[in-house]
Protein backbone atom coordinates (compact mmCIF):
# COMPACT_ATOMS: atom_id res chain seq x y z
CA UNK A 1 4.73 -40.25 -6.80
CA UNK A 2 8.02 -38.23 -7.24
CA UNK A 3 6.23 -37.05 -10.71
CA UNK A 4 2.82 -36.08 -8.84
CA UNK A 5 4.71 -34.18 -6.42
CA UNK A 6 6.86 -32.11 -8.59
CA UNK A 7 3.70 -31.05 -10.74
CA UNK A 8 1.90 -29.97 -7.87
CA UNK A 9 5.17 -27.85 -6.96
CA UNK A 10 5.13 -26.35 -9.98
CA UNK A 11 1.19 -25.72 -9.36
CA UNK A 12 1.84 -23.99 -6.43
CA UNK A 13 5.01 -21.54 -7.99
CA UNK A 14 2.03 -21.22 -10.56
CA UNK A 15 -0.84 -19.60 -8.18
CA UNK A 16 1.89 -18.01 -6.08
CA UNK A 17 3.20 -15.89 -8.82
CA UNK A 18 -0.43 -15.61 -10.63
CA UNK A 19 -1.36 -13.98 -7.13
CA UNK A 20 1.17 -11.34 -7.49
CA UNK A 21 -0.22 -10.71 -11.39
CA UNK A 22 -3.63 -10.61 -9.79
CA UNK A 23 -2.51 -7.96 -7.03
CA UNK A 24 0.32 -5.87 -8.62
CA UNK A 25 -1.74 -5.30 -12.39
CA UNK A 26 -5.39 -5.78 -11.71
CA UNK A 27 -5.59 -6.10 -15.07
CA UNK A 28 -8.33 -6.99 -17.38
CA UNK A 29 -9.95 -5.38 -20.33
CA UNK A 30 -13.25 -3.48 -19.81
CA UNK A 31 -15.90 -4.35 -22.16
CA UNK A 32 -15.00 -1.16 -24.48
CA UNK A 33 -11.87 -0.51 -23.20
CA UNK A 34 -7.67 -1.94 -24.10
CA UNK A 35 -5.91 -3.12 -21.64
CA UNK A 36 -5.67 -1.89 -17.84
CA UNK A 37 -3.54 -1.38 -15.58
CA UNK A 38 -4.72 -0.45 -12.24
CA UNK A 39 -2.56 1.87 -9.75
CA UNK A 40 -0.25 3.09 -12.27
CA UNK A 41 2.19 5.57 -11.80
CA UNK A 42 1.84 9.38 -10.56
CA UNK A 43 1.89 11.78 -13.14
CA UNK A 44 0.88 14.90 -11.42
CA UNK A 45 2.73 17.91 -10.38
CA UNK A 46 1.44 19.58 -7.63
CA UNK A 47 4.54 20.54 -5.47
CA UNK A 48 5.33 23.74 -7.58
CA UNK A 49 3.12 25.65 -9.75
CA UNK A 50 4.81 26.43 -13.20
CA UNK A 51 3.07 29.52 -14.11
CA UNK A 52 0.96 31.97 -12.47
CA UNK A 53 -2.26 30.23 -13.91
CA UNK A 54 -2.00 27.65 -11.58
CA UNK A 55 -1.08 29.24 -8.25
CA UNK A 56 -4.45 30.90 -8.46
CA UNK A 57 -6.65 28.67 -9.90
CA UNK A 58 -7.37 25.22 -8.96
CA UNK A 59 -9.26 24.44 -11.26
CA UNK A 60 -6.31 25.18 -13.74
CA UNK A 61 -3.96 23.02 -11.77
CA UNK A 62 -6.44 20.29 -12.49
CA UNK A 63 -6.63 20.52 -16.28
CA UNK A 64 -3.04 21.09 -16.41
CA UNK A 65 -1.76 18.44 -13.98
CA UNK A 66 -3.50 16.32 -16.82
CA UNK A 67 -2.09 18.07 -19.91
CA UNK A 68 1.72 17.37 -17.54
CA UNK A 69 0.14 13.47 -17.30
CA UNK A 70 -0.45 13.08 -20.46
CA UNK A 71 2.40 14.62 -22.22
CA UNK A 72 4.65 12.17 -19.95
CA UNK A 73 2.73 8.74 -20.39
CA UNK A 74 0.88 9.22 -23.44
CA UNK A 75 1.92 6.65 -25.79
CA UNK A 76 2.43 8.71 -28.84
CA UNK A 77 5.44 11.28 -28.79
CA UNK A 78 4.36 14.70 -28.10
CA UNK A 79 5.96 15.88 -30.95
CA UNK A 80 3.25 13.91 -33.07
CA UNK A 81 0.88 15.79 -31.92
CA UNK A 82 -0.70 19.49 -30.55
CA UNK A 83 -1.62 19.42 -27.31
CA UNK A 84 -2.60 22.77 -26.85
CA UNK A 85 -4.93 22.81 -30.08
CA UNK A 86 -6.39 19.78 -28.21
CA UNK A 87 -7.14 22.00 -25.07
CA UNK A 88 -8.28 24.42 -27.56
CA UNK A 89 -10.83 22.68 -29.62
CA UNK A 90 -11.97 20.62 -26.23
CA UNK A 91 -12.40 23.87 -24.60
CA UNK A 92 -14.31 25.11 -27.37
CA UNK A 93 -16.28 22.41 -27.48
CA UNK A 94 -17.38 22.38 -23.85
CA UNK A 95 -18.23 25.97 -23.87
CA UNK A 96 -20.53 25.23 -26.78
CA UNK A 97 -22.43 22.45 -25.89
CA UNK A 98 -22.92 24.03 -22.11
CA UNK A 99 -23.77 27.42 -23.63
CA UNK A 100 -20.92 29.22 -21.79
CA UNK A 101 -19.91 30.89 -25.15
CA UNK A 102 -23.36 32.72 -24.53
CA UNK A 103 -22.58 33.81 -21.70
CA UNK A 104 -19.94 36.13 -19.85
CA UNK A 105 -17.45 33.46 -20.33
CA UNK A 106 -14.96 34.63 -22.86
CA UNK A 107 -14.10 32.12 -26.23
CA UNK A 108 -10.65 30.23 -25.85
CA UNK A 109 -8.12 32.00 -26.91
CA UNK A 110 -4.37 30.10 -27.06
CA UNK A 111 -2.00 32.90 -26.51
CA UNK A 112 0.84 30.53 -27.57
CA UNK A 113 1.03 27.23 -28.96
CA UNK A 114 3.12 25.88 -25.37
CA UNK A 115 2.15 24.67 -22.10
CA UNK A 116 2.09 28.42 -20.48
CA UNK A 117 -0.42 29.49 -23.55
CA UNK A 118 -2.65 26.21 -22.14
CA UNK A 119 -2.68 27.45 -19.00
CA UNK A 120 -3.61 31.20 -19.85
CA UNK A 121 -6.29 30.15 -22.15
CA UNK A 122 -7.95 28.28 -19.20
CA UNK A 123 -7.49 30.72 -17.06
CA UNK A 124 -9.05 33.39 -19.21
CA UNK A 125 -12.12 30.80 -19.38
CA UNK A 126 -11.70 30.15 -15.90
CA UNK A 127 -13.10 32.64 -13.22
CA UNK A 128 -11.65 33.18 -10.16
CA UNK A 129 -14.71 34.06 -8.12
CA UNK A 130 -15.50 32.70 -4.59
CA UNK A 131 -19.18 32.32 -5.10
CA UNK A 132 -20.79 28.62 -4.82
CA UNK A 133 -22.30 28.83 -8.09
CA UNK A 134 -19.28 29.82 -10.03
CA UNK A 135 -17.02 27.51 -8.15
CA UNK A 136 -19.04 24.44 -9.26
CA UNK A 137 -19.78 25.88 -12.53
CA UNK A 138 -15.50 26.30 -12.69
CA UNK A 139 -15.45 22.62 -11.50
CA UNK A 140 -18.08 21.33 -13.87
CA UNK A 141 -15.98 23.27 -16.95
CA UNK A 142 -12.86 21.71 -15.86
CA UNK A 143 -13.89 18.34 -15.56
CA UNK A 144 -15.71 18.58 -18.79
CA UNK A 145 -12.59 20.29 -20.54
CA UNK A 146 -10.21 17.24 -19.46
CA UNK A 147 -12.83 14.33 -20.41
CA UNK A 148 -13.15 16.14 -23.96
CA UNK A 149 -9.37 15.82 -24.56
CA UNK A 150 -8.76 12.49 -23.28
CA UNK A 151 -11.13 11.34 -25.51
CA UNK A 152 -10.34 12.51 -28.70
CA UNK A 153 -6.76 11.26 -27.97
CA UNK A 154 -5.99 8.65 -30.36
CA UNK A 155 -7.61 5.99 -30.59
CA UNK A 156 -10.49 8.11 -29.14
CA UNK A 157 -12.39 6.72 -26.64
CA UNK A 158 -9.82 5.13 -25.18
CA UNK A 159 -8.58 7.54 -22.31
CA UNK A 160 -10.84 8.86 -20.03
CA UNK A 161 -11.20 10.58 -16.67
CA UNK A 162 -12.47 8.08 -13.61
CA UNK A 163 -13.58 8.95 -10.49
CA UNK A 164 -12.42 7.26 -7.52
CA UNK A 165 -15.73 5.52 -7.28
CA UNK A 166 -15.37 4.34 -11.02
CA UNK A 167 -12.17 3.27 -10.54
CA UNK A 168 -13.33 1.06 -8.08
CA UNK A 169 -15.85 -0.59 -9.92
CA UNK A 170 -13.00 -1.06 -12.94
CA UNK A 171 -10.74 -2.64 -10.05
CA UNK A 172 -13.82 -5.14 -9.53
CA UNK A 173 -14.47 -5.84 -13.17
CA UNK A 174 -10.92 -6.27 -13.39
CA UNK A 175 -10.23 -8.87 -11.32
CA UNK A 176 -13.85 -10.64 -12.38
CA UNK A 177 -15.31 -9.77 -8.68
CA UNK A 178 -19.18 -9.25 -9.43
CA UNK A 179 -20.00 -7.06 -5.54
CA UNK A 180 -23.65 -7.96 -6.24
CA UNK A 181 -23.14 -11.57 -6.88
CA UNK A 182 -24.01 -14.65 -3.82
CA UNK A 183 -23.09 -17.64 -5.61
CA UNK A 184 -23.51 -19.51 -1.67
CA UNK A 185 -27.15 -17.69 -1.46
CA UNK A 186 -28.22 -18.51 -5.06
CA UNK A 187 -27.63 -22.26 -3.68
CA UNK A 188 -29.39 -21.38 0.00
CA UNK A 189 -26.11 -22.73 0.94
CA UNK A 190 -23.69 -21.31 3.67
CA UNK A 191 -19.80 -20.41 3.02
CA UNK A 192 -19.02 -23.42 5.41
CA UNK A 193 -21.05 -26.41 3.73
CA UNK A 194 -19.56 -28.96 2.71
CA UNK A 195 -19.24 -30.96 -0.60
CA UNK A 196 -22.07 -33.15 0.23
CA UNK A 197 -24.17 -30.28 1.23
CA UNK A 198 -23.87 -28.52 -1.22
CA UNK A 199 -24.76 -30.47 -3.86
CA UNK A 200 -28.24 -30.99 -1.01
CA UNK A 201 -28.89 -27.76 -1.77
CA UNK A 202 -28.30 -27.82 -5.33
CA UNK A 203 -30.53 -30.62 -6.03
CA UNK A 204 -33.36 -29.02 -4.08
CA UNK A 205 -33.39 -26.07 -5.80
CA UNK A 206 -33.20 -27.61 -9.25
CA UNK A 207 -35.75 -29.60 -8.04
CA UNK A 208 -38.81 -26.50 -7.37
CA UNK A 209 -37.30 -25.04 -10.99
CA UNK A 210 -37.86 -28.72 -12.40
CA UNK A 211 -40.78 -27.40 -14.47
CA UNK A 212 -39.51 -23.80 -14.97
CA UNK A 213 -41.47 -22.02 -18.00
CA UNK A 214 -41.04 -18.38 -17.15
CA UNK A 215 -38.31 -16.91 -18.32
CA UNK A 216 -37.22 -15.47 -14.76
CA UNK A 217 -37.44 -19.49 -13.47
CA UNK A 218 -35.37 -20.00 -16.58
CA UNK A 219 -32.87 -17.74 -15.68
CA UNK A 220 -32.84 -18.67 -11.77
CA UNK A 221 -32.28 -22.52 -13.11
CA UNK A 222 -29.07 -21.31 -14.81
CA UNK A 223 -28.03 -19.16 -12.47
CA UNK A 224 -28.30 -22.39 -9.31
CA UNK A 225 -26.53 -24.50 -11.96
CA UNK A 226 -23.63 -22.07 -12.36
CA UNK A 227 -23.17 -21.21 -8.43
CA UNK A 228 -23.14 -25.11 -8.10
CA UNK A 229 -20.61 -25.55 -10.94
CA UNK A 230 -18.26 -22.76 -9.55
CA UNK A 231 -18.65 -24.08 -5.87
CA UNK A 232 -18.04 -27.49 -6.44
CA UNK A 233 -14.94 -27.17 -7.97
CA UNK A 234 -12.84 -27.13 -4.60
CA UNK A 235 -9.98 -24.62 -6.94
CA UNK A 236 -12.81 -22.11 -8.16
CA UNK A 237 -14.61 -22.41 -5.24
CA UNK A 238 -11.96 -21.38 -3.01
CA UNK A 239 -10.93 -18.65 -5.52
CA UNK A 240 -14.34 -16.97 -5.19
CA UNK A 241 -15.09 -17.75 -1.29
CA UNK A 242 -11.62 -16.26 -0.58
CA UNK A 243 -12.00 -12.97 -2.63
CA UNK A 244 -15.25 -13.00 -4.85
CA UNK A 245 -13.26 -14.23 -8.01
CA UNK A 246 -15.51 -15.90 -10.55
CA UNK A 247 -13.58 -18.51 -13.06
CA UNK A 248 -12.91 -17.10 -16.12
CA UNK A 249 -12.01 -20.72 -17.82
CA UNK A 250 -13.66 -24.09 -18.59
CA UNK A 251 -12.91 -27.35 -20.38
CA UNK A 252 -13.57 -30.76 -21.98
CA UNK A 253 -12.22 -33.40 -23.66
CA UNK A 254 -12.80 -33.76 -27.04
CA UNK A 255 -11.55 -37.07 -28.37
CA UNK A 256 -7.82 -37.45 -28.12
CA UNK A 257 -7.97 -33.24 -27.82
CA UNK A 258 -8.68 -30.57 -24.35
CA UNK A 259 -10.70 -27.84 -25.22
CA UNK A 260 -10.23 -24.96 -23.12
CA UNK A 261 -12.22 -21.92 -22.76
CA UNK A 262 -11.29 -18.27 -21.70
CA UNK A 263 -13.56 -15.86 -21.44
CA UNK A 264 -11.24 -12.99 -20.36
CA UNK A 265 -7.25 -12.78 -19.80
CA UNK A 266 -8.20 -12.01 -16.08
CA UNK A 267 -5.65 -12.29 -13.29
CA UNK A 268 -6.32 -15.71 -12.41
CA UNK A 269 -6.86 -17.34 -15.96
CA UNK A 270 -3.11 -18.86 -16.50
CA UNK A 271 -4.04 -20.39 -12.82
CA UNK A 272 -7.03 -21.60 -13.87
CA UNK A 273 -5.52 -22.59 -17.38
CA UNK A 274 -2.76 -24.99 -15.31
CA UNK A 275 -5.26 -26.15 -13.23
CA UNK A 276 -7.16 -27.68 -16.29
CA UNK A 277 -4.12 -28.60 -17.80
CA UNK A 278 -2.95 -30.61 -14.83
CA UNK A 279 -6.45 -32.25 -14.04
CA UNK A 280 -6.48 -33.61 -17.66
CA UNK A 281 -2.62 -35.36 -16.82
CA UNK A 282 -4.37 -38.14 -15.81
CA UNK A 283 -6.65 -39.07 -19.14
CA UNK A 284 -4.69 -41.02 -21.05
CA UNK A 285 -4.18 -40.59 -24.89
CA UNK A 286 -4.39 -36.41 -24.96
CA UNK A 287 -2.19 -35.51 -27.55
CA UNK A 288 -3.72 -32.05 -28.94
CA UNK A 289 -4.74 -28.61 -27.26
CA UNK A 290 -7.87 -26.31 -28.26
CA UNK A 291 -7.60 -22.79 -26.70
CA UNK A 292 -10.73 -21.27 -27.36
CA UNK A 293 -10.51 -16.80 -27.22
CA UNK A 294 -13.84 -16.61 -29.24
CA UNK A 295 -15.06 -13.62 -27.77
CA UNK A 296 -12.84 -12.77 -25.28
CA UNK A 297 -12.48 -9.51 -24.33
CA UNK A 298 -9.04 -9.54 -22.95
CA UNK A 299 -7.30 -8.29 -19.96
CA UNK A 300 -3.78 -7.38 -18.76
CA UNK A 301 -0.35 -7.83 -20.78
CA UNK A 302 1.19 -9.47 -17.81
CA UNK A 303 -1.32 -12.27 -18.08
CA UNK A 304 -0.27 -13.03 -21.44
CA UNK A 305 3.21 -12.88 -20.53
CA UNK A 306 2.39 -15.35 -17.71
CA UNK A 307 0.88 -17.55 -20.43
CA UNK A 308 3.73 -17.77 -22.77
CA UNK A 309 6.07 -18.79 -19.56
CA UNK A 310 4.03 -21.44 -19.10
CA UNK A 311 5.47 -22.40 -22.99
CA UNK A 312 9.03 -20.62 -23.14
CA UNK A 313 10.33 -21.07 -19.73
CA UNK A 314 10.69 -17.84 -17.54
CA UNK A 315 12.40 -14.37 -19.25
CA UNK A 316 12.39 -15.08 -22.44
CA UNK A 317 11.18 -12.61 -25.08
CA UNK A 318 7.28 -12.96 -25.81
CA UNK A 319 6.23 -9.49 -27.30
CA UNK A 320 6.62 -5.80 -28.15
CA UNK A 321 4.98 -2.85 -26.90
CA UNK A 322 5.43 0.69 -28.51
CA UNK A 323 5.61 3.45 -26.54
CA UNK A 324 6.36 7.27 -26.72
CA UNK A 325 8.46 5.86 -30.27
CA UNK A 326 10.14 3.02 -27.97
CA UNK A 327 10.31 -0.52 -28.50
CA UNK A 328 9.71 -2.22 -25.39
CA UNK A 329 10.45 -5.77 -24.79
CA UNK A 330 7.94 -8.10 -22.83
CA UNK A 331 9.47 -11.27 -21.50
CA UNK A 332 7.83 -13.88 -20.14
CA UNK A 333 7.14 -14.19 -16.31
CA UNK A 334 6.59 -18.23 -15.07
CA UNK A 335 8.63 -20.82 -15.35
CA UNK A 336 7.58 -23.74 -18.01
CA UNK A 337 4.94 -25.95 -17.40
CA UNK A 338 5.99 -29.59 -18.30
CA UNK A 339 2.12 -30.95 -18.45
CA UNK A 340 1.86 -28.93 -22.07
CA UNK A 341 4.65 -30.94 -23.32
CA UNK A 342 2.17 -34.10 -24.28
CA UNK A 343 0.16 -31.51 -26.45
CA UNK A 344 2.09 -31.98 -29.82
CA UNK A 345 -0.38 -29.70 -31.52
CA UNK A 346 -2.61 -26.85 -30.22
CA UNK A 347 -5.04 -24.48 -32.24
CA UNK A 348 -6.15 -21.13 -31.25
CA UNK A 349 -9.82 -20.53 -32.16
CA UNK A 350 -10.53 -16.52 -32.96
CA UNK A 351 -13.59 -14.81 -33.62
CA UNK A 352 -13.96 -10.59 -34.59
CA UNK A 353 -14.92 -10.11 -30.70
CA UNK A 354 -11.09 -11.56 -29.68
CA UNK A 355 -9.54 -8.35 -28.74
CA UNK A 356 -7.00 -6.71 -26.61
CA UNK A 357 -4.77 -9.43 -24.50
CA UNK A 358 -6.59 -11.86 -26.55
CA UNK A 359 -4.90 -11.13 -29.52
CA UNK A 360 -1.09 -10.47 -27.93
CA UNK A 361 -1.64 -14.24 -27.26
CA UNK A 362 -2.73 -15.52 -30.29
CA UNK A 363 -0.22 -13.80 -32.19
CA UNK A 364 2.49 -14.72 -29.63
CA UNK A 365 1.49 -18.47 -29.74
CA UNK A 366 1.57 -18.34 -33.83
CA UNK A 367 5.24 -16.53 -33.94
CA UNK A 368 6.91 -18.81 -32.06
CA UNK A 369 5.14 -21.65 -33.92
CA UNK A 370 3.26 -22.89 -30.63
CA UNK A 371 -0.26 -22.88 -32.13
CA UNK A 372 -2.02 -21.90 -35.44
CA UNK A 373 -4.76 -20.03 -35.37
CA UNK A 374 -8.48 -21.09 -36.90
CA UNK A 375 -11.37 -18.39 -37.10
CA UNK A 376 -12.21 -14.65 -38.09
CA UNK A 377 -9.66 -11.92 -38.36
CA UNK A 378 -9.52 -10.86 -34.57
CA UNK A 379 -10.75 -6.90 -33.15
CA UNK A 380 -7.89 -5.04 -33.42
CA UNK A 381 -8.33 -3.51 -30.18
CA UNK A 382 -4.45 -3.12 -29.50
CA UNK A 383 -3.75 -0.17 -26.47
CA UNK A 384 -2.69 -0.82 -23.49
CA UNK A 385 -4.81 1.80 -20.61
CA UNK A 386 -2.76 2.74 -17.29
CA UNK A 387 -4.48 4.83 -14.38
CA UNK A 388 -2.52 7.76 -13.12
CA UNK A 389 -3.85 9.24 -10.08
CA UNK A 390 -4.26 13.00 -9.94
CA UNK A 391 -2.81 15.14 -7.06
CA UNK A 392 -4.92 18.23 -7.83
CA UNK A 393 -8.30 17.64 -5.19
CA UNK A 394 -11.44 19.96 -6.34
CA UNK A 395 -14.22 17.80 -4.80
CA UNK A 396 -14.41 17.10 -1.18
CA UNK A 397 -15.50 13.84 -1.80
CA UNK A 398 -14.82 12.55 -5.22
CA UNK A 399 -10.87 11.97 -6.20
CA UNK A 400 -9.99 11.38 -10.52
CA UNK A 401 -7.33 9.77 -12.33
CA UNK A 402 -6.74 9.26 -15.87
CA UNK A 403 -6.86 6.48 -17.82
CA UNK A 404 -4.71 6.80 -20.04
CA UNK A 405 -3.27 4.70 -23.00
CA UNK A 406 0.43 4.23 -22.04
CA UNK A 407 1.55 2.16 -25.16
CA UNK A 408 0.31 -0.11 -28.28
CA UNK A 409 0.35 -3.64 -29.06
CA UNK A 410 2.60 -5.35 -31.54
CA UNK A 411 2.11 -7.68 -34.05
CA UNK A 412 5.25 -10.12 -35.13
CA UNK A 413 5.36 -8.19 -38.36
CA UNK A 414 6.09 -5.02 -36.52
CA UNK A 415 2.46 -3.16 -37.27
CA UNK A 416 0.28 -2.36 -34.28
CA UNK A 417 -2.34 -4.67 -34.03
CA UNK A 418 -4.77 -1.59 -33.33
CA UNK A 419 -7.47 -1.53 -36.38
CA UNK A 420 -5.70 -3.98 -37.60
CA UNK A 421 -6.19 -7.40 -35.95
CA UNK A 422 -4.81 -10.49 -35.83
CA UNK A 423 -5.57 -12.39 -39.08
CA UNK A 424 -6.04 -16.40 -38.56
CA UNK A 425 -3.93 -19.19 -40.25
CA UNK A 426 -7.70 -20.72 -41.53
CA UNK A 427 -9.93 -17.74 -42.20
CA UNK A 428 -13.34 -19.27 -42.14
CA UNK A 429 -14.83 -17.04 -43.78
CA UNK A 430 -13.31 -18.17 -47.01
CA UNK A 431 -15.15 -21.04 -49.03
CA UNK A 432 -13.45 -24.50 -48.26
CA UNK A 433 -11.71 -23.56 -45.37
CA UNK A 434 -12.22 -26.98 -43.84
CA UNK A 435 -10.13 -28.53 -46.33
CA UNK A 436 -7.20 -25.96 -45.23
CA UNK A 437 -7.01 -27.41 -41.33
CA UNK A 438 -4.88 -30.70 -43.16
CA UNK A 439 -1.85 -27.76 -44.04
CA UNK A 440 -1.76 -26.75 -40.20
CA UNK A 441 -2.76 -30.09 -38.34
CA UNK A 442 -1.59 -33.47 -38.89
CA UNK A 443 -3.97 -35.39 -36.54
CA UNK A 444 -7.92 -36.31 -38.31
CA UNK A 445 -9.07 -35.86 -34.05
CA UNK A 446 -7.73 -32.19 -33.68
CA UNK A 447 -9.43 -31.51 -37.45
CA UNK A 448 -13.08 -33.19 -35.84
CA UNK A 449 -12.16 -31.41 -32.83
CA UNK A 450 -11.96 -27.68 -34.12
CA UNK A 451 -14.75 -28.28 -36.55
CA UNK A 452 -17.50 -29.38 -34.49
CA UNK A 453 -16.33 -26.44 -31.58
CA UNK A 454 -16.38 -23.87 -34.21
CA UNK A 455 -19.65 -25.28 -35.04
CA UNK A 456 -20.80 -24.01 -31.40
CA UNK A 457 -20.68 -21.02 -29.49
CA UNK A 458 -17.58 -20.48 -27.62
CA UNK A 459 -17.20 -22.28 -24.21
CA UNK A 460 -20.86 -24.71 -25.45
């Protein structure tokens, strides 16, 4: 008893702190982009106006309270590269592909290679009149002008301008909130049912999709089964009737072995990952851990630090990040979780669609010799995005913010893991990789194990 109540304390520290991860970082990767941190610092500067540019133009004070953003939280050192020829060539850009260069506007022209030259080349681009049409034209050019250069900051495509409303819908994504989703309506079930009804209402509607052919009945059938999965788990169901949060993890028992799946490093995932973990204390004869990151598309750095508390005990070192030609130290943020202790042997199973937060933790696992890794050479989709709200207002009802990437992701060896991925300890692509699992694993169950779930999709 003393046991059972001491886990379930450390389950609780567990979704307490995960809580804070999932409020303070509302992090998760997007589907194309690193990973994000929500709410991140201010980087405009809007109290003063450095040059004469700006005091007259807010349109200038826009573009430049973003060239003052990113020269601060940029991950690369400014000196390694031009930020005015990226104005420049944006600027040209935009005037060329709206026709402006046409037109009365004049062509950008960098007086000096500095922040004031920026400025004066917008400004000459710029026009100052008070007239509707110019004003949104002067908006539209702006806005334009700063999207251009975030995105052909390196790696391009990864920084962007959001508006507020896009940022809203990334906080959503991030913490795996679907708006549009009614798991309780999919069932014809209310929030207040209980265990027994729901599973009424579950079997009735599988019951009218019994003979489902079309492929809309197909996809209602799998749709009821997953609101029923998620609900009848009492932990995922409260999760999602408390704030909308889908799970992000599953699992099974495979032999002597838990397999568990993780779709995305979302803010909940190392909750959901002890709550597995702890529900499986009770099956006797577990002795080996499969953490499957096939395809998952990563999320916030903080989750993976939770992660590798779970293994290392609170503050300890876990990983790098690079920043602005800075090493910066990640230590781990739980306390250890004694239910992995049984798991003598764990494998991390990779695919070329493991990316972002995804591979911090594989690589983590395999330094501090925690896991080896079985699968395909990982994305190498290593930046970590911050949002940085902008001061400068030139819509009435639309705010921005950049997202910006803030610093890169290290592998052990020092190199960024960006294009470069996280290469497996069995590659199986290579011919007899099978007969490679014996040099990482000692037990024949864990071998059967990873073979027949790399023999399935991910999370099947």
């Amino acid at each position: 008893m003393a046991m059972k109540t001491q886990r379930y304390k450390k389950l609780l520290l567990i979704c307490a702190i995960v809580i804070v991860l999932a409020v303070g970082a509302w992090a998760v990767i997007y589907y194309h982009v690193g990973n994000i941190r929500i709410g991140g610092s201010d980087g405009g500067q809007t109290a003063s106006y450095q040059t004469p540019e700006e005091a007259s133009s807010v349109y200038v004070r826009f573009d430049m309270e973003g060239y003052d953003t990113i020269k601060a939280n940029y991950w690369a050192a400014s000196s390694t590269y031009d930020l005015p020829k990226v104005f420049q060539a944006s600027l040209a850009k935009v005037l060329n592909t709206s026709g402006a260069s046409n037109s009365n506007a004049a062509l950008p022209v960098l007086p000096s290679d500095d922040r004031a030259g920026t400025a004066a080349m917008l400004a000459s681009v710029i026009a100052t009149s008070s007239t509707p049409a110019a004003q949104d034209f002067d908006k539209q050019l702006a806005v334009a002008t700063l999207q251009v250069v975030l995105y052909n900051l390196q790696p391009a495509g990864r920084s962007s301008l959001a508006s507020s409303q896009q940022v809203t819908a990334l906080r959503q994504e991030v913490s795996n909130v679907n708006p549009t989703a009614d798991l309780y309506g999919d069932l014809g079930a209310a929030t207040s049912s209980s265990a027994a009804a729901l599973k009424q209402s579950y079997d009735q509607k599988m019951a009218t999709l019994a003979h489902a052919t079309s492929s809309a009945d197909l996809a209602k059938a799998k749709q009821v089964a997953y609101a029923y999965k998620v609900l009848s788990d009492q932990n995922t169901r409260a999760l999602y009737t408390s704030s909308g949060i889908q799970p992000t993890a599953s699992n099974s028992i495979l032999g002597n072995t838990l397999y568990v799946r993780l779709s995305k490093m979302a803010p909940t995932v190392v909750q959901e990952f002890a709550w597995d973990v702890d529900a499986a204390s009770t099956t006797s004869g577990l002795d080996s851990l499969i953490i499957d990151l096939r395809g998952n598309i990563g999320g916030s750095t903080a989750v993976a630090q939770g992660f590798m508390g779970l293994f290392l005990g609170p503050n300890q070192y876990a990983f790098d990040l690079f920043h602005q030609g800075d090493y910066q130290v990640q230590r781990t943020l739980l306390g250890k979780f004694p239910e992995l202790d049984r798991y003598h042997e764990i494998a991390v199973l990779t695919d070329n669609m493991t990316q972002s937060t995804a591979e911090v933790l594989t690589e983590a696992l395999s330094h501090f010799n925690l896991a080896h890794s079985v699968g395909a050479t990982t994305r190498g989709w290593g930046t970590v995005e911050d949002t940085y709200p902008l001061k400068t207002a030139i819509d009435p009802v639309v705010s921005y913010a950049l997202i910006l990437v803030n610093s890169v992701t290290l592998r052990s060896d020092g190199q960024p893991i960006e294009s470069r991925g996280v290469t497996p300890d069995v590659d199986v692509s290579a011919k007899g990789w099978q007969a490679r699992l014996s040099s990482y694993f000692r037990s024949p169950g864990l071998i059967q194990a990873i073979e027949s779930s790399l023999a399935k999709p991910a999370g099947k």
